[in-house]
C-alpha atoms as a PDB file:
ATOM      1  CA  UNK A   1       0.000   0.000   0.000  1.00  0.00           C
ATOM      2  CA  UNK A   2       2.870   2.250   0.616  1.00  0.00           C
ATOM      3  CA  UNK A   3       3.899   2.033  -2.430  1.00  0.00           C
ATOM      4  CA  UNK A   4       0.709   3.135  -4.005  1.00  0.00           C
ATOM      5  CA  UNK A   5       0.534   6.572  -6.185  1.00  0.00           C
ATOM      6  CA  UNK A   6      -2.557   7.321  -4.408  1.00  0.00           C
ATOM      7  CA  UNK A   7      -1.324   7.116  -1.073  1.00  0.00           C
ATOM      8  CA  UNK A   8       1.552   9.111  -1.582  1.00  0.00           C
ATOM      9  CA  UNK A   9      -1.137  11.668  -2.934  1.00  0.00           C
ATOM     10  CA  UNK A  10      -3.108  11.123   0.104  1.00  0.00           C
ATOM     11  CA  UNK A  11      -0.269  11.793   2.388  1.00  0.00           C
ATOM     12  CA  UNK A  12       1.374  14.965   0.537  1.00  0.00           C
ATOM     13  CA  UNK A  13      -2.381  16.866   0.489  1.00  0.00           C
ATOM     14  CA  UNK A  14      -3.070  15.713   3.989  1.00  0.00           C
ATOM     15  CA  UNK A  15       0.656  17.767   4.864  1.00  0.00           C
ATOM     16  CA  UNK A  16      -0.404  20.402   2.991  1.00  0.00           C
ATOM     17  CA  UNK A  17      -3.583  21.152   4.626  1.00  0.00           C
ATOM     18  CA  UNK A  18      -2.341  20.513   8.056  1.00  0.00           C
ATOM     19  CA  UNK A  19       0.634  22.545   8.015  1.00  0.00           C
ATOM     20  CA  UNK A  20      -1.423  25.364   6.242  1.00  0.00           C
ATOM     21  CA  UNK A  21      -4.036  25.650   8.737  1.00  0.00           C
ATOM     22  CA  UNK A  22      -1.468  24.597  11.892  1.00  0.00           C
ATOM     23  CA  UNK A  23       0.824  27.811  10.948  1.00  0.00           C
ATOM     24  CA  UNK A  24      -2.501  29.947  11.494  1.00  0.00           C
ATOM     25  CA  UNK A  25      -3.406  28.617  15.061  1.00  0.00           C
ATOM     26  CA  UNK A  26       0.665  28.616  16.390  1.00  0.00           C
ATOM     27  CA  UNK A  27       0.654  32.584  14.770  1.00  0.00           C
ATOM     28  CA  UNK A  28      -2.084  33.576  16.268  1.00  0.00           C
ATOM     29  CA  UNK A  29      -2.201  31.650  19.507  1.00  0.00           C
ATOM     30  CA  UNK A  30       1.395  33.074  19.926  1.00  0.00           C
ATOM     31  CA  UNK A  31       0.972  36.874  18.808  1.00  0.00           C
ATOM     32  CA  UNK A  32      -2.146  36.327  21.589  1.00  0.00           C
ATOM     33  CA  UNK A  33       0.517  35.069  24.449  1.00  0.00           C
ATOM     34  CA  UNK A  34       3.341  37.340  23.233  1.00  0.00           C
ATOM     35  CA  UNK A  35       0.895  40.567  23.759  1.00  0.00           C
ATOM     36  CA  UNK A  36      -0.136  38.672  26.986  1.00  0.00           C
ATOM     37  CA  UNK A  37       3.614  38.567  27.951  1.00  0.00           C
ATOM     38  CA  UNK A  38       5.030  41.619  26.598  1.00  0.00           C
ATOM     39  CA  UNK A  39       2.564  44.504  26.866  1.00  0.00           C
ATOM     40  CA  UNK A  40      -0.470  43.431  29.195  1.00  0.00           C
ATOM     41  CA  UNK A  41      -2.058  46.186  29.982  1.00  0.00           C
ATOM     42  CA  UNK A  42      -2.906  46.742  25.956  1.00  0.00           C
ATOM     43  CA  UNK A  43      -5.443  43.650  26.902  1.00  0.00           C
ATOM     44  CA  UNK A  44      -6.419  45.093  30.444  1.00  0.00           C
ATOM     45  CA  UNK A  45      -7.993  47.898  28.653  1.00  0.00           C
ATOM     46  CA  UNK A  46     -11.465  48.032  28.615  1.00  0.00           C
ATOM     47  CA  UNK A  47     -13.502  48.644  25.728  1.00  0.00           C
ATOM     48  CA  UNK A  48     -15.366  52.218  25.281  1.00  0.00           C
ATOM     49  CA  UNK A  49     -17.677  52.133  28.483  1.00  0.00           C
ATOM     50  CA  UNK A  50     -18.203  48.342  28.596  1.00  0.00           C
ATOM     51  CA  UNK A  51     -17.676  45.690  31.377  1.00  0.00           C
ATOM     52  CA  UNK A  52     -15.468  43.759  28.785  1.00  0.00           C
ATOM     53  CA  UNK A  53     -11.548  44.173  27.988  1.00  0.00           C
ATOM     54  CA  UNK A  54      -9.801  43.991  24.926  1.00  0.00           C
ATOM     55  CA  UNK A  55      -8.318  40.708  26.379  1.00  0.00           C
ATOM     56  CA  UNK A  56     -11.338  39.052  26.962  1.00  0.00           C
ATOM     57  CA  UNK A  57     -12.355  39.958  23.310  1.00  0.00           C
ATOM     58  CA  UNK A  58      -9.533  38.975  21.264  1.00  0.00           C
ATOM     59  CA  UNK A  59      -9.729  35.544  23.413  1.00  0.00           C
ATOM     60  CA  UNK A  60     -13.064  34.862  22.515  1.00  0.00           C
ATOM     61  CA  UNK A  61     -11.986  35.842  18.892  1.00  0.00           C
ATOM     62  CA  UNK A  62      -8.746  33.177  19.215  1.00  0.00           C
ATOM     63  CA  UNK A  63     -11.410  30.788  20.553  1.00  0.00           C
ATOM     64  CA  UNK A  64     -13.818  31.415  17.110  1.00  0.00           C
ATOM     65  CA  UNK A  65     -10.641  31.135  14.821  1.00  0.00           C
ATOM     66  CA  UNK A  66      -9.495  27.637  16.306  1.00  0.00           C
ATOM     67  CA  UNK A  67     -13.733  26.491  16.043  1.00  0.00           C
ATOM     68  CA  UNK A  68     -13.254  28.126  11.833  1.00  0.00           C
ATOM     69  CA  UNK A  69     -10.406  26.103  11.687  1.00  0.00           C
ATOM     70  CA  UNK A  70     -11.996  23.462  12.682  1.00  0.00           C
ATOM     71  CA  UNK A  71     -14.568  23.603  10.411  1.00  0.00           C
ATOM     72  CA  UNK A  72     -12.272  24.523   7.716  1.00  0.00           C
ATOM     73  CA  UNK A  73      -9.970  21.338   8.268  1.00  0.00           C
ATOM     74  CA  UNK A  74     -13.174  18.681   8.246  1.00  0.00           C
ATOM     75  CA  UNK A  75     -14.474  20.459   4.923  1.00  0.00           C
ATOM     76  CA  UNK A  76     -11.299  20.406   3.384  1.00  0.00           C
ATOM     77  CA  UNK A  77     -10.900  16.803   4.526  1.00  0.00           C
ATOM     78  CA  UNK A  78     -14.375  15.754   3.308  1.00  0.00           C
ATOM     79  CA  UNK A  79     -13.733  17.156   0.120  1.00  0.00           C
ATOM     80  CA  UNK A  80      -9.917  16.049  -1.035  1.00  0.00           C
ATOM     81  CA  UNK A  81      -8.967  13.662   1.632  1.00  0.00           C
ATOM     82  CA  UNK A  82     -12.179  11.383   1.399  1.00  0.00           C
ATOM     83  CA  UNK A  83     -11.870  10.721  -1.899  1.00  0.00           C
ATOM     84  CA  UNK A  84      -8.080   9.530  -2.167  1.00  0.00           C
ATOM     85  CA  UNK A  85      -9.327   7.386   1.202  1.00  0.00           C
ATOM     86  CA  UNK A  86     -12.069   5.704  -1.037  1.00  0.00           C
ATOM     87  CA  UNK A  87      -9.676   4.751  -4.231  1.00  0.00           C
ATOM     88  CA  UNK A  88      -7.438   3.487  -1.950  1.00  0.00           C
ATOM     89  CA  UNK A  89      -9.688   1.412  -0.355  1.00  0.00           C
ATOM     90  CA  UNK A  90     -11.050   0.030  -3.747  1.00  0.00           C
ATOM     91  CA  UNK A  91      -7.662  -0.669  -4.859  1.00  0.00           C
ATOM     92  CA  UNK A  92      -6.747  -2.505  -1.660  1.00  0.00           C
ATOM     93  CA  UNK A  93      -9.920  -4.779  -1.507  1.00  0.00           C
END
């Protein structure tokens, strides 16, 4: 099976998508902790005349992204991964 055209396919897109949608949750998880770490009263400020910071509402936002993400990666997987998974299967049974 590993030496199958279709696998090799399957693994290469399946890299592709990963590290594509990986490099957007480390940059933004990590921009979010390096403001956390480095400047932390930028996210202690609260918003207009609200109750809520600009920390609480850039988490919520990182939150949303990873849940997008999410939905992005089982789409994407539904779409190109599925099918290499089901001609692989045929050619294997």
């Amino acid at each position: 099976m590993k030496n199958s055209k279709d696998y090799d396919l399957l693994l290469s897109e399946r890299k592709k998508i990963v590290l594509r949608l990986l490099t957007v949750i480390i940059f933004s998880y990590f921009s979010f902790i390096s403001v956390i770490a480095f400047n932390p009263n930028f996210f202690g400020q609260l918003i207009a005349n609200t109750f809520y910071s600009i920390g609480i509402v850039f988490g919520f936002l990182l939150i949303l992204l990873i849940f997008i993400v999410t939905l992005f990666y089982v789409y994407l997987a539904n779409k190109t991964l599925e099918p290499l998974i089901k001609n692989i299967h045929k050619q294997f049974k």
